[in-house]
Each structure stands twice: as C-alpha cells, then as structure tokens.
PDB file of N, CA and C in Angstrom:
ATOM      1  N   UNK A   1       0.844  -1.177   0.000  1.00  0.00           N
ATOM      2  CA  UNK A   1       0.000   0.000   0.000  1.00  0.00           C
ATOM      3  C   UNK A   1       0.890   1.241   0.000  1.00  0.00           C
ATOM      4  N   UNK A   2       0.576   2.121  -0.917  1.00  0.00           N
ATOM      5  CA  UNK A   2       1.638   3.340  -0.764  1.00  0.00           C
ATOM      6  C   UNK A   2       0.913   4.428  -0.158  1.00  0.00           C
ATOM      7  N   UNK A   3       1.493   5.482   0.328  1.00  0.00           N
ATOM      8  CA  UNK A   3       1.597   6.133   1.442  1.00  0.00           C
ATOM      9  C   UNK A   3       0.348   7.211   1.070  1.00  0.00           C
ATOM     10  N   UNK A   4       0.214   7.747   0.039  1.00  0.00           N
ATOM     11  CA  UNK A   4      -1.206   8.659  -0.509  1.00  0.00           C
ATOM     12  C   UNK A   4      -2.394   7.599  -0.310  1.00  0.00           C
ATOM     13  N   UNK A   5      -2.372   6.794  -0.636  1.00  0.00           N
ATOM     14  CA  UNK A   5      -3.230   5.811  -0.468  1.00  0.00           C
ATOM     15  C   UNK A   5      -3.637   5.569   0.979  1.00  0.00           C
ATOM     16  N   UNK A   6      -2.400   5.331   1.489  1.00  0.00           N
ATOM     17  CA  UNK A   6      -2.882   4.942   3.110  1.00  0.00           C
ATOM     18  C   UNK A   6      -3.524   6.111   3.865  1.00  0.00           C
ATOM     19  N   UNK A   7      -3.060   7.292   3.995  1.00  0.00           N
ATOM     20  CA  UNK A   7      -3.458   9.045   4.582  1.00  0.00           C
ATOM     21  C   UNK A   7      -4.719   9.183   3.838  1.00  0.00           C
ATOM     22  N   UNK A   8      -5.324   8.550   2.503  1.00  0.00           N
ATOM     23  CA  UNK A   8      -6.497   8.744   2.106  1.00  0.00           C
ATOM     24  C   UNK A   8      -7.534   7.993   2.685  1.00  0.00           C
ATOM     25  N   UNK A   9      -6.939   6.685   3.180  1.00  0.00           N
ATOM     26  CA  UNK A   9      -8.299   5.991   3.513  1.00  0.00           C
ATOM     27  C   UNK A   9      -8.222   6.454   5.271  1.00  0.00           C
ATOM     28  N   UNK A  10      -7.256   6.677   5.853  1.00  0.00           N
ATOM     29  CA  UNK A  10      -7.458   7.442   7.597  1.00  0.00           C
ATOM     30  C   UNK A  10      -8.874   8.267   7.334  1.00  0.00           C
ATOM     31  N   UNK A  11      -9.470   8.269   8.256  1.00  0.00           N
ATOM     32  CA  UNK A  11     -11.122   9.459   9.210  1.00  0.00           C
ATOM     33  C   UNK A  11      -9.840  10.460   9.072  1.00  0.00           C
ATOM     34  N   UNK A  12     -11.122  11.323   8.093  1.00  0.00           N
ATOM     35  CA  UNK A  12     -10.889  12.853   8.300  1.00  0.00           C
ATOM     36  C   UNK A  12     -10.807  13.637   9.625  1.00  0.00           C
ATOM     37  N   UNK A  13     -11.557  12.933  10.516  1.00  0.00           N
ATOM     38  CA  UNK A  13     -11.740  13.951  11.849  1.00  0.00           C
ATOM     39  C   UNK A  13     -10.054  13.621  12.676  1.00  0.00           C
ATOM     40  N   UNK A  14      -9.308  12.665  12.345  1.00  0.00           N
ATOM     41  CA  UNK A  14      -8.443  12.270  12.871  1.00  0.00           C
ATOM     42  C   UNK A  14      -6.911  13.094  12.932  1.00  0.00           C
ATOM     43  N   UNK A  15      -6.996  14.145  11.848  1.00  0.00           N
ATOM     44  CA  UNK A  15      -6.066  14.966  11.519  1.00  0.00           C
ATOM     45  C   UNK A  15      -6.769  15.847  10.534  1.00  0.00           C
ATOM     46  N   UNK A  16      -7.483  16.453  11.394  1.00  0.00           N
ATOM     47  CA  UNK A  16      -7.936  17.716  10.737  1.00  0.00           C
ATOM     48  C   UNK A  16      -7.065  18.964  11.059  1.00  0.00           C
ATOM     49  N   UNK A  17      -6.305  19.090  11.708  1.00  0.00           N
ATOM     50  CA  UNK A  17      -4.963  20.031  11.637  1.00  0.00           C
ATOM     51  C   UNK A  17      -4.207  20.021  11.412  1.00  0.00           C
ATOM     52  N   UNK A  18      -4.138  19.034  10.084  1.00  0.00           N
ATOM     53  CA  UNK A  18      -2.088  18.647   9.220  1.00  0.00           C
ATOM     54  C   UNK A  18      -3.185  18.944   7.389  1.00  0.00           C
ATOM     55  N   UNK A  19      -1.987  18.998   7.487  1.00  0.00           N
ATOM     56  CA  UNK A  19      -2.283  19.117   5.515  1.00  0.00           C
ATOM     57  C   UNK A  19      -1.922  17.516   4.982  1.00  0.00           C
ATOM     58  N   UNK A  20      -2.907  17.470   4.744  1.00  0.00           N
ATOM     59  CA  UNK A  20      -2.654  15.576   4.242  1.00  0.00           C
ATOM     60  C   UNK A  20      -1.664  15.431   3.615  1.00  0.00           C
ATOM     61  N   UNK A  21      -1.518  16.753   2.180  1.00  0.00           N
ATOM     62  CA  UNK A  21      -0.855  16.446   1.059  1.00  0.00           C
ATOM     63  C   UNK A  21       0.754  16.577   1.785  1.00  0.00           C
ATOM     64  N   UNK A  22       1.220  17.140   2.593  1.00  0.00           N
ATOM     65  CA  UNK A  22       2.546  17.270   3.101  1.00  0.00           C
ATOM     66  C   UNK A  22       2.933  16.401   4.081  1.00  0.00           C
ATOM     67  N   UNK A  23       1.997  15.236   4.184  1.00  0.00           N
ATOM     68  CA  UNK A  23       2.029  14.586   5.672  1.00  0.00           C
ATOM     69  C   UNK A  23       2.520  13.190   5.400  1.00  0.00           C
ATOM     70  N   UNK A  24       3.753  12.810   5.733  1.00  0.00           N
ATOM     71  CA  UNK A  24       4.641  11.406   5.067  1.00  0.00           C
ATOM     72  C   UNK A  24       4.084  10.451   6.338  1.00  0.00           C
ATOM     73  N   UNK A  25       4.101   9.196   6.038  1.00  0.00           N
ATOM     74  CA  UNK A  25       3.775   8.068   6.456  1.00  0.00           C
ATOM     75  C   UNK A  25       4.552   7.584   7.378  1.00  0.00           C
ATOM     76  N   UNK A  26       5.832   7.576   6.706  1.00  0.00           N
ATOM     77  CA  UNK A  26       6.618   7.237   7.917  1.00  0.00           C
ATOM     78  C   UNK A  26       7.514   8.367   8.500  1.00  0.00           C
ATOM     79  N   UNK A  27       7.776   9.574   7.949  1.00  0.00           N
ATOM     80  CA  UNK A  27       8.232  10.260   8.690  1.00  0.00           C
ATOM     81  C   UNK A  27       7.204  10.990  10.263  1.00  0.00           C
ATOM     82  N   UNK A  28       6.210  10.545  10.009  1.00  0.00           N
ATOM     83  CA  UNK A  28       5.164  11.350  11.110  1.00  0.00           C
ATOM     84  C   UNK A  28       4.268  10.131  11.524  1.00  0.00           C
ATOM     85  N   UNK A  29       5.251   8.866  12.143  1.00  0.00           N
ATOM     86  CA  UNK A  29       4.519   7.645  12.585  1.00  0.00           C
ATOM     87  C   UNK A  29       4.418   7.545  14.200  1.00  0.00           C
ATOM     88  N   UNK A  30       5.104   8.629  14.387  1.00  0.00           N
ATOM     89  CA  UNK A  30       4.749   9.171  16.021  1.00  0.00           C
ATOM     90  C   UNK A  30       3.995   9.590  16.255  1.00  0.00           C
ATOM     91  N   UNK A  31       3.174  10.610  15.362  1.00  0.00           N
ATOM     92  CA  UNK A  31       1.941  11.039  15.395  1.00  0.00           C
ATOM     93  C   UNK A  31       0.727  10.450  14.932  1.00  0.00           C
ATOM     94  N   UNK A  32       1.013   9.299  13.889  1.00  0.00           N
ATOM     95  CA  UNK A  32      -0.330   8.967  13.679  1.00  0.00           C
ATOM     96  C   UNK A  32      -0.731   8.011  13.923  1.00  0.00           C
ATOM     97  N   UNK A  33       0.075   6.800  14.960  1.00  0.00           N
ATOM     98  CA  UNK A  33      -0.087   5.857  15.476  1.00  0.00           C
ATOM     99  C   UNK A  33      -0.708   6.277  16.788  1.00  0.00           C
ATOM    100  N   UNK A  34      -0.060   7.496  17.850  1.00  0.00           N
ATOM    101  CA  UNK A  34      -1.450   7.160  18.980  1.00  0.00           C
ATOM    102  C   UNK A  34      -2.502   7.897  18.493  1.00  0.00           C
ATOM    103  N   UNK A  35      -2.517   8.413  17.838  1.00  0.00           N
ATOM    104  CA  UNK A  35      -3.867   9.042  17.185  1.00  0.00           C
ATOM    105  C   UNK A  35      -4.848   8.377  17.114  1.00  0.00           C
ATOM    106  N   UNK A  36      -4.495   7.208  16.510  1.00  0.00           N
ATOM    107  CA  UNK A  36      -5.397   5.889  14.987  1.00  0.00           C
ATOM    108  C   UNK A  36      -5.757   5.595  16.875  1.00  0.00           C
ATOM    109  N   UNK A  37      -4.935   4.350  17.535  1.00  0.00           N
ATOM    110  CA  UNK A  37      -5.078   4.174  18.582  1.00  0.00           C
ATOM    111  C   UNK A  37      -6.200   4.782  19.509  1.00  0.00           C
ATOM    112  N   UNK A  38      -6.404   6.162  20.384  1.00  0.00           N
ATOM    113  CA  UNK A  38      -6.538   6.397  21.014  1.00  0.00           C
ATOM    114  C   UNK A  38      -8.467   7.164  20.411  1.00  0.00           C
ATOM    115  N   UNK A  39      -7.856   7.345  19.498  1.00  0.00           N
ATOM    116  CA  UNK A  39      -9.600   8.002  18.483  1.00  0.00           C
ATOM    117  C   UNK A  39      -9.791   7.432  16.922  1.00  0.00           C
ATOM    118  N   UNK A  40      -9.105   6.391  16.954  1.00  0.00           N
ATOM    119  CA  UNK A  40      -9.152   6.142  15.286  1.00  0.00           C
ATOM    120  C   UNK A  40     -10.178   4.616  15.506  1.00  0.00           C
ATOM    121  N   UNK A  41     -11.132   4.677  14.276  1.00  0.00           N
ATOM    122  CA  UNK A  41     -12.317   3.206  14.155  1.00  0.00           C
ATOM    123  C   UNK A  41     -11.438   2.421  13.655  1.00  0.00           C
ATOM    124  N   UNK A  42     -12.156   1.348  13.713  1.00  0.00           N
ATOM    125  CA  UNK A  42     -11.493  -0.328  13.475  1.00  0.00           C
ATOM    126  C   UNK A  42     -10.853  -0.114  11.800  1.00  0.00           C
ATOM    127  N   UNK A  43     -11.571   0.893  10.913  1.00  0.00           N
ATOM    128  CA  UNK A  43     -10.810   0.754   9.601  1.00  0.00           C
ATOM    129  C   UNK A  43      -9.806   1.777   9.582  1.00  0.00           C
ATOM    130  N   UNK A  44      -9.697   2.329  10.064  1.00  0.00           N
ATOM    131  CA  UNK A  44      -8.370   3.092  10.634  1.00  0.00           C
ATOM    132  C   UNK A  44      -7.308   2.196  11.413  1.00  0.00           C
ATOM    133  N   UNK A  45      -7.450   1.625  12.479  1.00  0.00           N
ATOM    134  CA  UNK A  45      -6.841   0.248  12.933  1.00  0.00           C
ATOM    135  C   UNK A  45      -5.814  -0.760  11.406  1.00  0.00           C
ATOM    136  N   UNK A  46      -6.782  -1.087  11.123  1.00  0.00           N
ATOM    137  CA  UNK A  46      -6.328  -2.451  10.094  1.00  0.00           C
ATOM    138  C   UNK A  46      -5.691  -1.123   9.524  1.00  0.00           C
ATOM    139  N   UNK A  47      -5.919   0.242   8.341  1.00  0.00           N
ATOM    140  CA  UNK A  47      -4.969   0.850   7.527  1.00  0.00           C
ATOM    141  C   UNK A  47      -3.594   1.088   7.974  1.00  0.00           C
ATOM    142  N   UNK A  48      -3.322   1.033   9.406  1.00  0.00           N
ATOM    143  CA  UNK A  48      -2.013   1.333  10.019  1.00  0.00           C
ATOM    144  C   UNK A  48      -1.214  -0.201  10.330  1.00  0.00           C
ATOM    145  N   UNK A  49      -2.269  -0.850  10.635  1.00  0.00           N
ATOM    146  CA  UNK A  49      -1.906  -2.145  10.541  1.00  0.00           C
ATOM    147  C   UNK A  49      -1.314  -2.987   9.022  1.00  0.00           C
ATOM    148  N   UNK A  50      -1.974  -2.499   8.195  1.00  0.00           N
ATOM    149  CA  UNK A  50      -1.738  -3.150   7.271  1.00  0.00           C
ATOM    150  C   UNK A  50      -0.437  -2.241   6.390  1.00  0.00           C
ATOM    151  N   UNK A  51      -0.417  -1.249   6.937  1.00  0.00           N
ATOM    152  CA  UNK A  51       0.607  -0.483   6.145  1.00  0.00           C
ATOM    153  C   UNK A  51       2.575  -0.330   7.069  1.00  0.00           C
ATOM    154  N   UNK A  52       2.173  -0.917   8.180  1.00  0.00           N
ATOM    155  CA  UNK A  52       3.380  -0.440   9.245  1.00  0.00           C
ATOM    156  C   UNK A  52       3.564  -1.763  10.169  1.00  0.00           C
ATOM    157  N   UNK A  53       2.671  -3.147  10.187  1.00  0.00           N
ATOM    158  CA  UNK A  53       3.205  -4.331  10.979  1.00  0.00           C
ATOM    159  C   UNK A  53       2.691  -3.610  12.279  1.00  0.00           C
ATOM    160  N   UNK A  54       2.531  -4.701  13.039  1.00  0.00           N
ATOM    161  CA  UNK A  54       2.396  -4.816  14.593  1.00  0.00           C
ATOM    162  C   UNK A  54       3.877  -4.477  14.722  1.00  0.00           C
ATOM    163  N   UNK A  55       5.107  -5.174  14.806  1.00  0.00           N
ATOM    164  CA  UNK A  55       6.052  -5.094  15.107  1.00  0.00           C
ATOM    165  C   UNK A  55       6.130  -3.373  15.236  1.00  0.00           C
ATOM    166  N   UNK A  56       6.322  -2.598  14.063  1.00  0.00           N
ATOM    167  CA  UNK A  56       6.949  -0.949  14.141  1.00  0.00           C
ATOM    168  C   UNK A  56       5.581  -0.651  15.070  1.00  0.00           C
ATOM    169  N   UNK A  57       4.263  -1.045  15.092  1.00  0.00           N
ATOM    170  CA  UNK A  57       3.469  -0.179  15.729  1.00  0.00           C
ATOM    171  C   UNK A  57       4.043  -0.279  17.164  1.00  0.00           C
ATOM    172  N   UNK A  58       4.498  -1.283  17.348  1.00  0.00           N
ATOM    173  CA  UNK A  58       4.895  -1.906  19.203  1.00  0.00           C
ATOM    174  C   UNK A  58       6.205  -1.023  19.203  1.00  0.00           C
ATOM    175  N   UNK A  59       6.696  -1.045  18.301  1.00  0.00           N
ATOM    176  CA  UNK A  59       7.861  -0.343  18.546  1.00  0.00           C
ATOM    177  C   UNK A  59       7.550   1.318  18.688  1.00  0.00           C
ATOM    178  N   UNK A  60       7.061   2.178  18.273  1.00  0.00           N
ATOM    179  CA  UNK A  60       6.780   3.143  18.077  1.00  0.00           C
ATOM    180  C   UNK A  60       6.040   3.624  19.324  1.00  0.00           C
ATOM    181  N   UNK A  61       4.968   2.494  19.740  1.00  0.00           N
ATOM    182  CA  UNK A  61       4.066   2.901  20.953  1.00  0.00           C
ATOM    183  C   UNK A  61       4.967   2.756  22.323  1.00  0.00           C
ATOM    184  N   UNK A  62       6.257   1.739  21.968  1.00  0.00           N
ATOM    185  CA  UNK A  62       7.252   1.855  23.532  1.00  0.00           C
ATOM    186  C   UNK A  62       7.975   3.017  23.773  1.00  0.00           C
ATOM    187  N   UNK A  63       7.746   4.197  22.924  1.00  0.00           N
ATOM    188  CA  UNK A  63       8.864   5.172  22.644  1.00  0.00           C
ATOM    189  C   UNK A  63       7.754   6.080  23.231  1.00  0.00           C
ATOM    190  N   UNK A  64       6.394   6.409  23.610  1.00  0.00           N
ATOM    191  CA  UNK A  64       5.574   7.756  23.500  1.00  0.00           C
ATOM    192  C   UNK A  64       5.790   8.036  25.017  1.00  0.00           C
ATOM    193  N   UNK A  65       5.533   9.442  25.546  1.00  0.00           N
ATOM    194  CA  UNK A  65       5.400   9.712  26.828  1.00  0.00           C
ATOM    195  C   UNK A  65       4.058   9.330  27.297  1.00  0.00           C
ATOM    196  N   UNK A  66       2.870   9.276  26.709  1.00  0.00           N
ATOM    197  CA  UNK A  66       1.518   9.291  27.601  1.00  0.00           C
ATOM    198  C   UNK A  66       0.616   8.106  25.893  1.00  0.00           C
ATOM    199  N   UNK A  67      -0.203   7.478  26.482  1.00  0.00           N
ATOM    200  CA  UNK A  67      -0.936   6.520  26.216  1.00  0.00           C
ATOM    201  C   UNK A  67      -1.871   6.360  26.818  1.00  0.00           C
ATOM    202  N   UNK A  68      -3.142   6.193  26.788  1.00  0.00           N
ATOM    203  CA  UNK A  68      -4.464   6.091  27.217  1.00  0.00           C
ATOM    204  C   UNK A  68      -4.172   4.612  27.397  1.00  0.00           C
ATOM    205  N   UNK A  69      -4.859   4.505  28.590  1.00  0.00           N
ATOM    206  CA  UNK A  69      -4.147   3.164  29.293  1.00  0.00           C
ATOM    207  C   UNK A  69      -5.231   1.664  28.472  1.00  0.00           C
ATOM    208  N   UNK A  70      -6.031   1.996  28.008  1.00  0.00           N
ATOM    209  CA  UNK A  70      -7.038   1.180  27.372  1.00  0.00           C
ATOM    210  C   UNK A  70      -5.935   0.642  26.372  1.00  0.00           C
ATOM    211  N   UNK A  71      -5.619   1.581  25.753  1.00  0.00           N
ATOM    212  CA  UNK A  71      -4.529   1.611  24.622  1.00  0.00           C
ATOM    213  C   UNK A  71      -3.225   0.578  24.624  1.00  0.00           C
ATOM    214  N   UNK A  72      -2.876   0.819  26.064  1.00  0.00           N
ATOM    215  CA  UNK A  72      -1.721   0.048  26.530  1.00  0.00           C
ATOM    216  C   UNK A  72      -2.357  -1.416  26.292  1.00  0.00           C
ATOM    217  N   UNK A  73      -3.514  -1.221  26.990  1.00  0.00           N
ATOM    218  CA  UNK A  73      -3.878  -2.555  27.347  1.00  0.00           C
ATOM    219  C   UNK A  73      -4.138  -3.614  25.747  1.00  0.00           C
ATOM    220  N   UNK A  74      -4.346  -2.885  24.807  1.00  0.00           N
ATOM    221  CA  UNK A  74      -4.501  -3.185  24.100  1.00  0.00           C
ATOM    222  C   UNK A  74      -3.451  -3.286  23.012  1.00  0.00           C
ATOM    223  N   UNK A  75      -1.910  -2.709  23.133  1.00  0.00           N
ATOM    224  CA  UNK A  75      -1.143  -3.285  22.232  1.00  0.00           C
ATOM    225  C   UNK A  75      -0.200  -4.643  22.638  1.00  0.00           C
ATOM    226  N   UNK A  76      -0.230  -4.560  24.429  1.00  0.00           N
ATOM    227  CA  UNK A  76      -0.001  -5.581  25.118  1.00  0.00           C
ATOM    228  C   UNK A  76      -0.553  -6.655  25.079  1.00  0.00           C
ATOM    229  N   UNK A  77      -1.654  -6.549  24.837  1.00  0.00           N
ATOM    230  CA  UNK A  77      -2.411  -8.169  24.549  1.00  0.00           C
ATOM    231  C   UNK A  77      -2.151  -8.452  23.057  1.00  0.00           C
ATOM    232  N   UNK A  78      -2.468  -7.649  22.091  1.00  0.00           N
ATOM    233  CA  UNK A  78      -2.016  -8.365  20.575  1.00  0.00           C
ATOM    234  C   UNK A  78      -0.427  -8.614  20.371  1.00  0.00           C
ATOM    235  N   UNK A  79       0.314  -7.916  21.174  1.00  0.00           N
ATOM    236  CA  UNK A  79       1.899  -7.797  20.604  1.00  0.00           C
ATOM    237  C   UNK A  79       2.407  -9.190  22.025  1.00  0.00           C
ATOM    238  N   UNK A  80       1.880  -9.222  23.228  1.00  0.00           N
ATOM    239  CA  UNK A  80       2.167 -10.371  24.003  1.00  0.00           C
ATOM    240  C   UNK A  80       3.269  -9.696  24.743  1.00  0.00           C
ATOM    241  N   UNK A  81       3.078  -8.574  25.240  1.00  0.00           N
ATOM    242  CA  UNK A  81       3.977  -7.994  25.910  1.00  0.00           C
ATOM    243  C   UNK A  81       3.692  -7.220  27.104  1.00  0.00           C
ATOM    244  N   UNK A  82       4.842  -6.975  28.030  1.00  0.00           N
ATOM    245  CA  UNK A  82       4.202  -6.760  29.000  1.00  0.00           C
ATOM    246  C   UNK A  82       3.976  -4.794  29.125  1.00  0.00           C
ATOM    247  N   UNK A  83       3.222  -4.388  30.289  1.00  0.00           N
ATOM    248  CA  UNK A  83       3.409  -2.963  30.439  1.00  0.00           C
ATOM    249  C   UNK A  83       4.508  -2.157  30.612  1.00  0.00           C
ATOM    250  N   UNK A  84       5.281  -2.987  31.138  1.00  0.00           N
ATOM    251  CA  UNK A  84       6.559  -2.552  32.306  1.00  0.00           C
ATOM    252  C   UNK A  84       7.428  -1.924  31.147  1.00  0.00           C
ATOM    253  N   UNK A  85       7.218  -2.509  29.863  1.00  0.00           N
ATOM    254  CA  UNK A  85       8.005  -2.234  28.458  1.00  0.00           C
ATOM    255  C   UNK A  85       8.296  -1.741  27.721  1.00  0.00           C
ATOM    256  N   UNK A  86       6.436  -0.573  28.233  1.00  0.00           N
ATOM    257  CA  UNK A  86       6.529   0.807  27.465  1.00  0.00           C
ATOM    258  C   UNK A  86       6.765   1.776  28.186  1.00  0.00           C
ATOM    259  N   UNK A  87       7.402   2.988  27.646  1.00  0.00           N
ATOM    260  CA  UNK A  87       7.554   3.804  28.453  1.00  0.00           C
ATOM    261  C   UNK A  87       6.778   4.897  29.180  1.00  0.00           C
ATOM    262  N   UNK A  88       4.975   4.975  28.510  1.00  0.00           N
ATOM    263  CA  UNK A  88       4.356   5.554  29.214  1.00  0.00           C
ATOM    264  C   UNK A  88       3.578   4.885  30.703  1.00  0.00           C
ATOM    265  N   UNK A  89       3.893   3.912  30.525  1.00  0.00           N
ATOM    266  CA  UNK A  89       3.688   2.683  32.048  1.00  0.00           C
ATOM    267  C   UNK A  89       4.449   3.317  33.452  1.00  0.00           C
ATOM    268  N   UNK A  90       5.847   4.102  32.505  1.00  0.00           N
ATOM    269  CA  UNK A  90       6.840   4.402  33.759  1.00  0.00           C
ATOM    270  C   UNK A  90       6.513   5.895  33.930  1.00  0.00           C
ATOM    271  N   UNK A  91       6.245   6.636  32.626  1.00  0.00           N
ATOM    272  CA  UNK A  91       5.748   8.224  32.963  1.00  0.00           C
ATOM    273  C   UNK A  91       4.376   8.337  33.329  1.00  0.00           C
ATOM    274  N   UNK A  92       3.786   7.697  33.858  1.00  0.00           N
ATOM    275  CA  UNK A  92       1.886   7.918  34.016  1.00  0.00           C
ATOM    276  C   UNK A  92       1.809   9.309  34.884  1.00  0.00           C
ATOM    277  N   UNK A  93       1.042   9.902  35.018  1.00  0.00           N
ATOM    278  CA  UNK A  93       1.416  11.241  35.416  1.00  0.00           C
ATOM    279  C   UNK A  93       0.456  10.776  36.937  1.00  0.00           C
ATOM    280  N   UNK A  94       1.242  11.348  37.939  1.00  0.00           N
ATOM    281  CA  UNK A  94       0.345  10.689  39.239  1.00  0.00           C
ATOM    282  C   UNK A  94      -1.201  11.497  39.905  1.00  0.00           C
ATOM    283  N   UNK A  95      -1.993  11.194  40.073  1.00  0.00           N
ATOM    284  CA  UNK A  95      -3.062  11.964  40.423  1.00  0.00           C
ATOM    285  C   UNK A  95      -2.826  13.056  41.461  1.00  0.00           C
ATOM    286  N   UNK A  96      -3.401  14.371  41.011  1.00  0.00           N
ATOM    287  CA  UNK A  96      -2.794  15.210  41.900  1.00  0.00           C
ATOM    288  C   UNK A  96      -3.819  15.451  43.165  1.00  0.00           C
ATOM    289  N   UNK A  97      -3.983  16.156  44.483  1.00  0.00           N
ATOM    290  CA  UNK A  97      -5.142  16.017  45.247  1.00  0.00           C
ATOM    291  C   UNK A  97      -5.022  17.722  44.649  1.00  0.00           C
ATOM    292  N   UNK A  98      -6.255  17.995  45.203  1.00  0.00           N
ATOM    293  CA  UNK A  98      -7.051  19.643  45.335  1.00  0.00           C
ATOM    294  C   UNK A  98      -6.405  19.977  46.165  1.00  0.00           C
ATOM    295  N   UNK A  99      -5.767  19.929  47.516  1.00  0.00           N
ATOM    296  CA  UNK A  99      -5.510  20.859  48.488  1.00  0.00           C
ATOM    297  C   UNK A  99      -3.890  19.794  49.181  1.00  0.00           C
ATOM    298  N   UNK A 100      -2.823  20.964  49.026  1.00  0.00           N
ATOM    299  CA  UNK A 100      -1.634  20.113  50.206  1.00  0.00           C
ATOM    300  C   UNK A 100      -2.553  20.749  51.370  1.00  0.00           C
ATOM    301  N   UNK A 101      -3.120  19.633  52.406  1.00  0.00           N
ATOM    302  CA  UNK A 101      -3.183  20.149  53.971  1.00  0.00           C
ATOM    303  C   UNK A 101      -2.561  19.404  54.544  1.00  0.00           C
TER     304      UNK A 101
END
C-alpha cells in the first residue's frame, strides 16, 4: 500500500490540523499511530496495521510519553507484551489532590 493511499483511507476527523498532502507516512509515525489508537475506528486500525506491521506499531508505541491506558492494554495483549516495556507505564502522570493540607 503506498503512502497517498494509506493518509487517504485514515477518518478525516483524525487529523484535521495537518495538511494531508505534506504529511509522510513514515516520517510522522509518532503522530499517527497514537492518534489511529486512542480516536481512530477499526478501519483506521487495520490501515495502520496493514501499512506499518504490529512489530513498528509496538515499537513506536514503547517510545511515547503518555498513552491512554485502554490503549496500553490493548497493544499488550495483541503484541504479548508486557506494560513494564513501554515507556508511558513508567511516565503515568500521578493523580494530583485539590488541596496540600
């Protein structure tokens, strides 16, 4: 699948603030992998899938600072890996309280 092809079949609502026509596939796979992930439908899913392997997606998703933990949960069960692996597992940002008393 080549790369106009693939950015054509992605949901419009998914990057409605990039210019499609300037927007490379693999140079901007940091951005459009938690995207697809975190707000992208099942045919958005398979287009990243089918264009980039589980393997680079696992690879790509161990590298992000923050991940919607559903998300985690979900490249961990298809890729068979654990949490501890990615690196937003270790940055989770900790709940803050309303008041130091």
């Amino acid at each position: 699948m080549n790369k106009s092809k693939c950015i054509s079949q992605l949901s419009s609502v998914l990057f409605w603030d990039i210019d499609r026509s300037q927007f490379d596939m693999d140079k901007h796979a940091i951005q459009i992998i938690p995207r697809v992930l975190e707000y992208g439908n099942l045919n958005d899913w398979r287009t990243i899938l089918d264009y980039y392997g589980l393997d680079k997606i696992v690879e790509v998703c161990k590298e992000l600072r923050s991940l919607d933990p559903i998300c985690l949960s979900y490249i961990c069960t298809l890729s068979h890996t654990n949490e501890e692996e990615y690196r937003c597992y270790h940055y989770r940002q900790s709940a803050p309280t309303l008041w130091n008393s």
